[in-house]
N, C-alpha and C. Protein backbone atom coordinates (compact mmCIF):
# COMPACT_ATOMS: atom_id res chain seq x y z
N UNK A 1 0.85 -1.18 0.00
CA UNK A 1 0.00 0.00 0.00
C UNK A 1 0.89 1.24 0.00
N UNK A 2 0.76 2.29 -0.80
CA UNK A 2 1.39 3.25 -1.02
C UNK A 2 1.15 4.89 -0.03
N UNK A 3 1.84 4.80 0.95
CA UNK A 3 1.24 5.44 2.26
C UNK A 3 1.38 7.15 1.80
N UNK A 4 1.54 7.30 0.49
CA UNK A 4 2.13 8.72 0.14
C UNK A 4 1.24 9.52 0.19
N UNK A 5 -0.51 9.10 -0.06
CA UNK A 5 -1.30 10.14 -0.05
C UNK A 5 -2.35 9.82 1.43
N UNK A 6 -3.10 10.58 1.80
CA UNK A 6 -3.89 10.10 3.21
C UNK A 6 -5.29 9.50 2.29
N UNK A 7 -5.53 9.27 0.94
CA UNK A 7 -6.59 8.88 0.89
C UNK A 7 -6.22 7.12 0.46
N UNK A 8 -4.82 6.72 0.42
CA UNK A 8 -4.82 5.26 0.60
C UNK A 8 -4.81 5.02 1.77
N UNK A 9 -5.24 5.54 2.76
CA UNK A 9 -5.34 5.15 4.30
C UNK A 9 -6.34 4.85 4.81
N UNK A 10 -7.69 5.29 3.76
CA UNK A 10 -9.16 5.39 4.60
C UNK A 10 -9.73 4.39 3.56
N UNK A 11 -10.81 3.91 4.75
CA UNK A 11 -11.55 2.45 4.25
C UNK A 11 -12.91 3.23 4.38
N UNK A 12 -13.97 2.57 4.32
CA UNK A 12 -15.26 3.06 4.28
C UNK A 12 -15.56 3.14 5.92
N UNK A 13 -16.51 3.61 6.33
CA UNK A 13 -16.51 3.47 7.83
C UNK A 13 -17.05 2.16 8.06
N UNK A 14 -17.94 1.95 7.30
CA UNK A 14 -18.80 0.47 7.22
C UNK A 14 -17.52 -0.82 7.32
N UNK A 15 -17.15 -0.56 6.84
CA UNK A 15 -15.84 -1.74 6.46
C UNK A 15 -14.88 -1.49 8.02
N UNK A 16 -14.72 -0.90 8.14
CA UNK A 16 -13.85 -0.72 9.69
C UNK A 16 -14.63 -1.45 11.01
N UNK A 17 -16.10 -0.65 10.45
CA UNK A 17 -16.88 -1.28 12.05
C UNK A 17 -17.08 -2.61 11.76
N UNK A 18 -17.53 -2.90 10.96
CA UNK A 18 -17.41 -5.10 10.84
C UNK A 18 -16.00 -5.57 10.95
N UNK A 19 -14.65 -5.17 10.33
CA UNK A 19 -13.65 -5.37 10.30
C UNK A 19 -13.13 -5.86 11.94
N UNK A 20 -14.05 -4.65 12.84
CA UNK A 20 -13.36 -4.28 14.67
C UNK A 20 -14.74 -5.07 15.30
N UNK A 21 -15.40 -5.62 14.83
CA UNK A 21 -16.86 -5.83 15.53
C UNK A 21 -17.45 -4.89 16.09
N UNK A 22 -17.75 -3.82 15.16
CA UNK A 22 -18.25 -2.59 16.32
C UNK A 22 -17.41 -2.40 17.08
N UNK A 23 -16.23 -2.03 17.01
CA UNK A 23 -15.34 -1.42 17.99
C UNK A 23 -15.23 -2.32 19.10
N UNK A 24 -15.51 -3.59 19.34
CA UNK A 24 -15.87 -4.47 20.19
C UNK A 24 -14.80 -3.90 21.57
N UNK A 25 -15.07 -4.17 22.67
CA UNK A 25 -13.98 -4.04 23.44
C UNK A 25 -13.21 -5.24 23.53
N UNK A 26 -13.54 -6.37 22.85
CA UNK A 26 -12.54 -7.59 23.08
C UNK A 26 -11.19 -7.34 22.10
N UNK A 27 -11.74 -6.13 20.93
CA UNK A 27 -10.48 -5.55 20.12
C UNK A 27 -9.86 -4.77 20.40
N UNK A 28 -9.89 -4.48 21.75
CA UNK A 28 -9.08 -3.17 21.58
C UNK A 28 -7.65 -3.23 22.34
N UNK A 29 -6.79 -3.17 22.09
CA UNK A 29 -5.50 -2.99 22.03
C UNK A 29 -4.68 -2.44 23.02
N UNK A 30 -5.70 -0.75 22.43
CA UNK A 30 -4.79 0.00 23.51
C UNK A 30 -5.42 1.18 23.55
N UNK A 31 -4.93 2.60 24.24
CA UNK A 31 -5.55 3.77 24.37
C UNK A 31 -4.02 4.34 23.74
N UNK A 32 -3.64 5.27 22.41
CA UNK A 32 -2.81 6.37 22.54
C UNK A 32 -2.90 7.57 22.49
N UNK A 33 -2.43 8.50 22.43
CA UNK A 33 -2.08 10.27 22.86
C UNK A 33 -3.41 10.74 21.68
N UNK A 34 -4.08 10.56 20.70
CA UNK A 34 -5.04 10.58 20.04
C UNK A 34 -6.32 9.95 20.03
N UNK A 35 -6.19 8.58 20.64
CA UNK A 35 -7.34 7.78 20.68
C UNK A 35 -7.53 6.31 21.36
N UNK A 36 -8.46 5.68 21.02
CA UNK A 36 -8.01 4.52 21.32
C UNK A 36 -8.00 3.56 20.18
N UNK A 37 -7.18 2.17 20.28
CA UNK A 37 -6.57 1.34 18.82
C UNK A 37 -7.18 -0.06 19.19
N UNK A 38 -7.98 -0.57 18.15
CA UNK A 38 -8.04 -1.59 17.75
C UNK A 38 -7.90 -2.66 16.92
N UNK A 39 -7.52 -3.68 17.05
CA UNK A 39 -7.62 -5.33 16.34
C UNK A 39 -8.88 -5.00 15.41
N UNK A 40 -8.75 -6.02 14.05
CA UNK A 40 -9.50 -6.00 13.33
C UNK A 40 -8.67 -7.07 12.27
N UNK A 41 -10.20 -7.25 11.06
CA UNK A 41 -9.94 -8.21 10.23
C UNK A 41 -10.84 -7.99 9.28
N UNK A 42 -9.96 -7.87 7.83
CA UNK A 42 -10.63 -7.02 6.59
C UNK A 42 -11.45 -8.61 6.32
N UNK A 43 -12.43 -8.12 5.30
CA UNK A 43 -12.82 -9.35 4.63
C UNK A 43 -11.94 -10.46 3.67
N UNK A 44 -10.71 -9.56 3.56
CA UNK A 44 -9.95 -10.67 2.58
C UNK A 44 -9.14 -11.34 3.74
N UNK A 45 -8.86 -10.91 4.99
CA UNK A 45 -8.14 -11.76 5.98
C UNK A 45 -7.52 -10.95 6.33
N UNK A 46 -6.77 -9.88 6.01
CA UNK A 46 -5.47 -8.40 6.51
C UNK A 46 -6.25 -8.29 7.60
N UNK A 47 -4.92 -8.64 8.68
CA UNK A 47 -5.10 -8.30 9.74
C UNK A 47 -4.63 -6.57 10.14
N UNK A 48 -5.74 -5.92 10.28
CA UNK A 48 -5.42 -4.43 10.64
C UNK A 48 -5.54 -4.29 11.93
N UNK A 49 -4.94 -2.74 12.66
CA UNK A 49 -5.06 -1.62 13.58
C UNK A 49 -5.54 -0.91 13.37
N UNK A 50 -6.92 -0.47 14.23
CA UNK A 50 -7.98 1.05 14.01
C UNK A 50 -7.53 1.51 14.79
N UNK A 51 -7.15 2.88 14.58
CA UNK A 51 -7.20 4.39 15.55
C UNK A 51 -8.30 4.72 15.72
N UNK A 52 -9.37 4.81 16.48
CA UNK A 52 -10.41 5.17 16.30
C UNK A 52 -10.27 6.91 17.53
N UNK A 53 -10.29 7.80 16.49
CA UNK A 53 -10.06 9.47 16.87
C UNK A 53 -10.73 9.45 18.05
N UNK A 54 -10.33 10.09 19.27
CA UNK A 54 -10.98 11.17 20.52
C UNK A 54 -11.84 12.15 19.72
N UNK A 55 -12.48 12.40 20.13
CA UNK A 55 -13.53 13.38 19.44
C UNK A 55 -12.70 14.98 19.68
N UNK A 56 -11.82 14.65 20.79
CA UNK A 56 -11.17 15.91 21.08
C UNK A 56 -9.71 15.82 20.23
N UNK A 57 -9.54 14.86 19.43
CA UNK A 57 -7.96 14.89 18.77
C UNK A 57 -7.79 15.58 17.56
N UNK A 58 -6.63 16.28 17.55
CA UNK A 58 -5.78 17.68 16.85
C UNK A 58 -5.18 16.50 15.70
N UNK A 59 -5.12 15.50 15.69
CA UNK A 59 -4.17 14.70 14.98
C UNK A 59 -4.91 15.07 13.53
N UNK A 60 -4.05 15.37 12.52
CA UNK A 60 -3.65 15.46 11.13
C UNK A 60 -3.30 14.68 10.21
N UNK A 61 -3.29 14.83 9.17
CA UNK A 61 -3.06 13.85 7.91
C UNK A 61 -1.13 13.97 8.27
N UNK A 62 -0.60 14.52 8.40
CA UNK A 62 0.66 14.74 8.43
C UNK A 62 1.06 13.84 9.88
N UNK A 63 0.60 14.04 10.78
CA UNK A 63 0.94 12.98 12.20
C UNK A 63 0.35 11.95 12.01
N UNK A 64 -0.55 11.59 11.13
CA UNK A 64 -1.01 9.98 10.83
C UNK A 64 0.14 9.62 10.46
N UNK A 65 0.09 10.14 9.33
CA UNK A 65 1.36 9.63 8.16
C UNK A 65 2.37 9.11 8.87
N UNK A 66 2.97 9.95 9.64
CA UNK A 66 4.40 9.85 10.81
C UNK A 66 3.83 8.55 11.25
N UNK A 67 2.95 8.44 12.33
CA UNK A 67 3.17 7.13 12.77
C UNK A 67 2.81 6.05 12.47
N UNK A 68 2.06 6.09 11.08
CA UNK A 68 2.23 4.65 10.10
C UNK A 68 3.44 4.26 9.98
N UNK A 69 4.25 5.74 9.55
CA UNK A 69 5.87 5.11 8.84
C UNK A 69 6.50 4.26 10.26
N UNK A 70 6.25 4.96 11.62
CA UNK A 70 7.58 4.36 12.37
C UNK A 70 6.40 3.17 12.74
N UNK A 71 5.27 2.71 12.59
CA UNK A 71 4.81 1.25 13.26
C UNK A 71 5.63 0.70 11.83
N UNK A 72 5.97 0.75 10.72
CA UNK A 72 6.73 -0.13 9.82
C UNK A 72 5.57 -1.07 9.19
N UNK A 73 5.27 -2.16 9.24
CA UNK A 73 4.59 -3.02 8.84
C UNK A 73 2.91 -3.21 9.44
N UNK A 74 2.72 -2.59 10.22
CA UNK A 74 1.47 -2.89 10.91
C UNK A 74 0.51 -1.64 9.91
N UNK A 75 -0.40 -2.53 9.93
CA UNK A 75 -1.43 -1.07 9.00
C UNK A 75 -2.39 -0.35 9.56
N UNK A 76 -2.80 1.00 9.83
CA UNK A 76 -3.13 2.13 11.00
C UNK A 76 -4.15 2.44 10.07
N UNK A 77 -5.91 2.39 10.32
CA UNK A 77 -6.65 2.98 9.44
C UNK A 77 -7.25 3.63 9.64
C-alpha cells in the first residue's frame, strides 16, 4: 500500500466497524495520545489496527502519516 497520499489510508466506515466488531472491546489494544486502537480483520483476511479518533484529537493527515511510517509493517486505518 502506497502510504504517500492520506486517501490510501481510509476504508469506508462500514468496512472498519465489521472489520473491529463494532469497535468491540474484546479488540481493543490500547488507548494512545489521540485515541483509542483496535484489532481488526478485513474481509480478505489483513489483519489491521484502528485508531479510532478522541472526538477531542488535533491529529492530522501529516501525524497519521508519521506514525504509520515508524509502526513499519502494521497497517493504521
Amino acid at each position: 500500500m502506497n502510504i504517500g497520499s492520506s486517501e490510501s489510508l481510509q476504508y469506508n466506515f462500514s468496512t472498519i466497524k465489521a472489520a473491529t466488531n463494532d469497535f468491540s472491546e474484546n479488540n481493543k489494544l490500547g488507548r494512545g495520545g489521540f485515541g483509542v486502537v483496535y484489532k481488526g480483520k478485513l474481509i480478505d483476511g489483513t489483519e489491521i489496527a484502528v485508531k479510532r479518533l478522541a472526538g477531542n484529537s488535533q491529529q492530522g493527515d501529516i501525524e497519521f502519516k508519521n506514525e504509520h511510517r515508524r509502526e513499519g509493517t502494521t497497517s493504521h486505518l
